[in-house]
C-alpha atoms as a PDB file:
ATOM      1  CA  UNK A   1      -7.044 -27.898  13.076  1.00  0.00           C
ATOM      2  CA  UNK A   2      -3.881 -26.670  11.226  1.00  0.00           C
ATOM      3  CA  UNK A   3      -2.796 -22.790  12.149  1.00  0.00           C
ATOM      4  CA  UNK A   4      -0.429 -22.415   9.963  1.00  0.00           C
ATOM      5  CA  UNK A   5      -0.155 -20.318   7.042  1.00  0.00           C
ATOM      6  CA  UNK A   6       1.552 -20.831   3.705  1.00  0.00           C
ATOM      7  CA  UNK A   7       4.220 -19.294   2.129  1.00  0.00           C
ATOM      8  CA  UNK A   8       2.260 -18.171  -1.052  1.00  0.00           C
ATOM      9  CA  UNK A   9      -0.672 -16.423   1.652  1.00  0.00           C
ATOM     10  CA  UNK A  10       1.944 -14.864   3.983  1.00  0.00           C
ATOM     11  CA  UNK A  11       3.375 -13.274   0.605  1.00  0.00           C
ATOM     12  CA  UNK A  12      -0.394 -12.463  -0.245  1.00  0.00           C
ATOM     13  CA  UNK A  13      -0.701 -10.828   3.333  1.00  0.00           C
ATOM     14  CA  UNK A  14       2.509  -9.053   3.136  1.00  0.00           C
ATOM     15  CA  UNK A  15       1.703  -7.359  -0.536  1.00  0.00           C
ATOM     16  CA  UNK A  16      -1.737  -6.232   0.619  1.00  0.00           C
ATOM     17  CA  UNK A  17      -0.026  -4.284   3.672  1.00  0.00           C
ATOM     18  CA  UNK A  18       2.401  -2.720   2.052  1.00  0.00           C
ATOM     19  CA  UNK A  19       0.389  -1.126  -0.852  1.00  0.00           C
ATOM     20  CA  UNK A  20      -1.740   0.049   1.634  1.00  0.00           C
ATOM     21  CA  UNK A  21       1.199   1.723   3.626  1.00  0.00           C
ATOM     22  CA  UNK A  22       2.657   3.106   0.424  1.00  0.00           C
ATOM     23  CA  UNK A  23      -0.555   4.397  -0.737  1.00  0.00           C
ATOM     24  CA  UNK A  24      -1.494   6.029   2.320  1.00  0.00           C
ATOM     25  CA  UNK A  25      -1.939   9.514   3.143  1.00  0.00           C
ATOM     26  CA  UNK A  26       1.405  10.220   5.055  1.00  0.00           C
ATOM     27  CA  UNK A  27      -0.685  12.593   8.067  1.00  0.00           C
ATOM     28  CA  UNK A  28      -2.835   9.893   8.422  1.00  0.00           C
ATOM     29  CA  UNK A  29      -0.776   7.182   8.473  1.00  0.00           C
ATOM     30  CA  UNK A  30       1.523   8.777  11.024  1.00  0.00           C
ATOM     31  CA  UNK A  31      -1.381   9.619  13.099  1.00  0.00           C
ATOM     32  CA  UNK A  32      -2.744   5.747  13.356  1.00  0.00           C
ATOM     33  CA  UNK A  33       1.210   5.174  13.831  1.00  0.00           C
ATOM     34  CA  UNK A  34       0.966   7.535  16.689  1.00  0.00           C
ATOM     35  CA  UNK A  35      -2.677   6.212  18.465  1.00  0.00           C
ATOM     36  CA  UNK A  36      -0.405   2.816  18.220  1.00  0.00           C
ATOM     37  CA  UNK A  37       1.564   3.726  20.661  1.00  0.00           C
ATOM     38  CA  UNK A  38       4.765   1.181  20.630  1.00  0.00           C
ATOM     39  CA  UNK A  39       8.291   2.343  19.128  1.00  0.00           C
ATOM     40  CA  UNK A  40      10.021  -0.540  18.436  1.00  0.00           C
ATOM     41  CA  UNK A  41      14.199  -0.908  18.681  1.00  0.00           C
ATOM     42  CA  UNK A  42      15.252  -0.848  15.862  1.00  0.00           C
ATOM     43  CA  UNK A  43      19.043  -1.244  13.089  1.00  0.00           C
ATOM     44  CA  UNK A  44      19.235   0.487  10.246  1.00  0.00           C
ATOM     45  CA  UNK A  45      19.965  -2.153   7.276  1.00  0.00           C
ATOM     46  CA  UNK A  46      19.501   1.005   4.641  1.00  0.00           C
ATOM     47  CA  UNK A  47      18.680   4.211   6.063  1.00  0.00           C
ATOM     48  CA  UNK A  48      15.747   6.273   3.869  1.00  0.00           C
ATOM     49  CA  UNK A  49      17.061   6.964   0.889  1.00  0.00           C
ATOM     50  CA  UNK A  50      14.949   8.686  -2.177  1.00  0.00           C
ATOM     51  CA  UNK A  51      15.982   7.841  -5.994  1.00  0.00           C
ATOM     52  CA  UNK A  52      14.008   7.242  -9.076  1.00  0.00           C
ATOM     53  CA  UNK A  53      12.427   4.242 -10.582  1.00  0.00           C
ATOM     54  CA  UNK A  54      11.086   4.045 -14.089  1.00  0.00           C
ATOM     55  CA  UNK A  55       7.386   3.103 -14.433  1.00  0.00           C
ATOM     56  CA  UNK A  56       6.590   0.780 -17.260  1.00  0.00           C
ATOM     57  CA  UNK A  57       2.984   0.181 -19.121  1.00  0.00           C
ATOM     58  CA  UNK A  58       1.755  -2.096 -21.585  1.00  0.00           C
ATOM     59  CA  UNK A  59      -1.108  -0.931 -24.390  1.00  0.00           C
ATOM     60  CA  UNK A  60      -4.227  -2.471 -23.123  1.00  0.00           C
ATOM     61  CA  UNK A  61      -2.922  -4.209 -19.955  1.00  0.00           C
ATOM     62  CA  UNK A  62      -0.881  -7.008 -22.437  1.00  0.00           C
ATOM     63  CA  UNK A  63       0.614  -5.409 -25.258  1.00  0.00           C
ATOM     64  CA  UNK A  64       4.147  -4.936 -25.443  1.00  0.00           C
ATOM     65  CA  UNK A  65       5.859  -2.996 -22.121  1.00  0.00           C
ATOM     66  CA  UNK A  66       6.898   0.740 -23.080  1.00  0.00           C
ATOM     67  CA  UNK A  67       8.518   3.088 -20.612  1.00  0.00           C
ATOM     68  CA  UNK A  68       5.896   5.727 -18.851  1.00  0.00           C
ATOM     69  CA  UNK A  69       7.759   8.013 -17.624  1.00  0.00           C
ATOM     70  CA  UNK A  70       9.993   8.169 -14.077  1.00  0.00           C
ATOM     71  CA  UNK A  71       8.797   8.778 -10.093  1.00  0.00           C
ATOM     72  CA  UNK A  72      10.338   9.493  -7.841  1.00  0.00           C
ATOM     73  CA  UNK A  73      10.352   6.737  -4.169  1.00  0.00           C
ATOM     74  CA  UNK A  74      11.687   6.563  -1.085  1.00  0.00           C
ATOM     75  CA  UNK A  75      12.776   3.140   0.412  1.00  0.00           C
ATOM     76  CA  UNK A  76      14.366   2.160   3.574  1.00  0.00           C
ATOM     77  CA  UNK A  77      15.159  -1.388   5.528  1.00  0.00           C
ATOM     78  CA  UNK A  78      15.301  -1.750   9.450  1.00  0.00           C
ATOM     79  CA  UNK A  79      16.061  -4.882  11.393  1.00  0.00           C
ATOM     80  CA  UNK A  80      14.074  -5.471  14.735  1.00  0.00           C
ATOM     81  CA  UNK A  81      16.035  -6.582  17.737  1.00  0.00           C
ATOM     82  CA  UNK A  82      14.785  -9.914  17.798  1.00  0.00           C
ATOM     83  CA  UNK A  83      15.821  -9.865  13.934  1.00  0.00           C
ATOM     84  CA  UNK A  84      12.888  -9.481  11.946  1.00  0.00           C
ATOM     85  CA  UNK A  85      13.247  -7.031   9.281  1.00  0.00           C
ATOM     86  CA  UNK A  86      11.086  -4.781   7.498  1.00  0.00           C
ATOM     87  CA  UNK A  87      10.886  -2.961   4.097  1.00  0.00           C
ATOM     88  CA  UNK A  88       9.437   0.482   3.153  1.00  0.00           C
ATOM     89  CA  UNK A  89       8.920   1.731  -0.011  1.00  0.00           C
ATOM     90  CA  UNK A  90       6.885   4.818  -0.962  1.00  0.00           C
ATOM     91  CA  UNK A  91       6.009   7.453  -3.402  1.00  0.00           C
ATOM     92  CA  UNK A  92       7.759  10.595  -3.473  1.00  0.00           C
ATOM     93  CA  UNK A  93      10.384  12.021  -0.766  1.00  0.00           C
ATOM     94  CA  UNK A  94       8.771  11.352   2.353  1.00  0.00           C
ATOM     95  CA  UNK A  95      11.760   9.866   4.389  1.00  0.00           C
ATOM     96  CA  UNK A  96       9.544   9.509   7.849  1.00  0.00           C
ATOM     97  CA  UNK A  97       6.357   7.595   5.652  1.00  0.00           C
ATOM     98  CA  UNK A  98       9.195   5.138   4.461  1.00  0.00           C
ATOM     99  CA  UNK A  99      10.557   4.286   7.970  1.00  0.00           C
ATOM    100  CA  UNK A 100       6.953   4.223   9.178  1.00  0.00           C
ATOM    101  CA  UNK A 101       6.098   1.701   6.603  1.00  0.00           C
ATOM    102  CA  UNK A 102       9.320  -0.617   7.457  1.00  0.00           C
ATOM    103  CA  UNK A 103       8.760  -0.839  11.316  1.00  0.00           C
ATOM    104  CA  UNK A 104       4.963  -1.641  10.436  1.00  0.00           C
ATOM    105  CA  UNK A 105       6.232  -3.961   8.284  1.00  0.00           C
ATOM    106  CA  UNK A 106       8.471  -5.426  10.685  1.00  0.00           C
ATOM    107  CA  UNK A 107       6.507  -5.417  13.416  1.00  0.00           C
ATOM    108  CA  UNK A 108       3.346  -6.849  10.984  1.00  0.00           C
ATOM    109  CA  UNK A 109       5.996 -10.002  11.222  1.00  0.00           C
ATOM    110  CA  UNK A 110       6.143 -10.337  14.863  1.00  0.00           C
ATOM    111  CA  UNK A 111       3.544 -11.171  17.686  1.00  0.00           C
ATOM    112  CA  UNK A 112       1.951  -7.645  17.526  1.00  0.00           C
ATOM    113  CA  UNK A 113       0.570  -7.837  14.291  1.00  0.00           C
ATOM    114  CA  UNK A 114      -2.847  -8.473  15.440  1.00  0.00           C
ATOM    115  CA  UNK A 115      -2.824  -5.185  17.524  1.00  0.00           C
ATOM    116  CA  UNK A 116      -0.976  -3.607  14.385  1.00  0.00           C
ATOM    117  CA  UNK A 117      -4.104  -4.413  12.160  1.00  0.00           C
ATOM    118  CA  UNK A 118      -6.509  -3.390  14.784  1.00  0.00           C
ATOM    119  CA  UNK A 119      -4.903   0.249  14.998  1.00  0.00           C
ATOM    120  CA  UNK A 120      -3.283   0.858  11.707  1.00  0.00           C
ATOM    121  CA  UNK A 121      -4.392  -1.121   9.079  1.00  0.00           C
ATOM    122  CA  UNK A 122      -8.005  -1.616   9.129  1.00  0.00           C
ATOM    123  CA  UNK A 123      -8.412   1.455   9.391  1.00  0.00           C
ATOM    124  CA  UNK A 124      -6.831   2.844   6.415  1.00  0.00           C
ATOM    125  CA  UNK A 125      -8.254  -0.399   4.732  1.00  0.00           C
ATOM    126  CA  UNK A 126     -11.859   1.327   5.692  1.00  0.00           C
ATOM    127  CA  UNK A 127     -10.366   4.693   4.859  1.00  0.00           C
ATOM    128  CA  UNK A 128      -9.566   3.492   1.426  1.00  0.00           C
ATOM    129  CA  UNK A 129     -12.822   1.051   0.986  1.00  0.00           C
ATOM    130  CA  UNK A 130     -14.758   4.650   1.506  1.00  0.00           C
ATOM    131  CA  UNK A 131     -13.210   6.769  -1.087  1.00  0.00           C
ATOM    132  CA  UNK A 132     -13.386   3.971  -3.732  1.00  0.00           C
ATOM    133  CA  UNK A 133     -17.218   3.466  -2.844  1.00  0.00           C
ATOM    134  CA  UNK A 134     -16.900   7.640  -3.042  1.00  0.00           C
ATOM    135  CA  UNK A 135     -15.660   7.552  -6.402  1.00  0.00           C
ATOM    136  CA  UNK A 136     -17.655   5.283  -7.718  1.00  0.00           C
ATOM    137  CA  UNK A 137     -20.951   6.831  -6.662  1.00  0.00           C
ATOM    138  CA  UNK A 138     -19.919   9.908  -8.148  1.00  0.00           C
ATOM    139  CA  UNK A 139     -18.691   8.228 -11.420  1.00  0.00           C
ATOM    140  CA  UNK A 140     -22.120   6.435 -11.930  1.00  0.00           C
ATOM    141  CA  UNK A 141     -24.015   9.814 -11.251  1.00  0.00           C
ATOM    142  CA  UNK A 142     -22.209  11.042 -14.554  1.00  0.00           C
ATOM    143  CA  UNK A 143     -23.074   7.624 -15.829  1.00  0.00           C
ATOM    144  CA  UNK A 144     -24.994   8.183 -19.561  1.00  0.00           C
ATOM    145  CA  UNK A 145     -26.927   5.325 -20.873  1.00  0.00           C
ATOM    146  CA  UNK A 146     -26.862   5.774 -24.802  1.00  0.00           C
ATOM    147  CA  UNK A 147     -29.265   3.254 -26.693  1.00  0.00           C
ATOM    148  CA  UNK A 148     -29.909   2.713 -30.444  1.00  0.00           C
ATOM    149  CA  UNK A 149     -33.499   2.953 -31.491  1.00  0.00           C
ATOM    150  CA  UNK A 150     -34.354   1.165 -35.200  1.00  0.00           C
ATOM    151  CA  UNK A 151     -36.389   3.147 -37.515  1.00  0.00           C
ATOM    152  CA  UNK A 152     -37.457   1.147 -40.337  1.00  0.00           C
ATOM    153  CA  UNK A 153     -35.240  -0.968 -43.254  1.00  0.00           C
ATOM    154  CA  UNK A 154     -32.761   2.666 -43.726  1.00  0.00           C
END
């Protein structure tokens, strides 16, 4: 049986995590961070930093791309000591979410990603599976059904 993964799912993998770190709640995210318990060694390749980005949209998902507005994110990179190096990127100023996000990241490269998951990330994968369910509950209790009824040739 072949074990290993592809390029194209590893980059799959890698996107999933990190929209999940960025869109985190920063308490909770820094309390799973806590519960797991291992603070790797770590370089600074770019300490946190916030700046702006612009956000772009297009009309109806594939109309031409206009410019939304600006937000404001916070990135950082770290190296590992064995080398492997991780990214964070998140929304707003929140210079200890951003290094959280890059050793997870890091470390989501390395031989404790399968403890990683276990602690960290499937739980705010549940976390997040919950309020969507949430949401949509409460969006189809508003739900109104309208229907047409045909009198007659009028």
């Amino acid at each position: 049986m072949n074990t290993t993964i592809s390029a194209e799912d590893r980059t799959r993998d890698r996107k999933a995590w990190m929209g999940l770190l960025a869109s985190a709640d920063d308490a909770r995210l820094a309390e799973l961070w806590r519960a797991f318990d291992h603070e790797p060694a770590f370089d600074w390749l770019r300490a946190p930093e916030a700046g702006g980005v612009m956000v772009r949209g297009r009309m109806g998902g594939s109309g031409a791309p206009f410019n939304l507005g600006e937000m404001t994110v916070t990135r950082c990179a770290l190296s590992l000591a064995d080398g492997t190096v991780g990214h964070g990127y998140v929304q707003g100023r929140s210079k200890a979410k951003a290094e959280m996000a890059a050793k997870i990241d890091a470390l989501m490269q390395t031989d404790a990603a399968e403890a990683l998951r276990a602690t960290v990330l499937t739980p705010l994968e549940q976390e997040r599976a919950s309020a969507k369910d949430a949401r949509a509950s409460k969006a189809a209790a508003t739900k109104v059904d309208f229907f047409t009824m045909v009198r007659g040739e009028d």
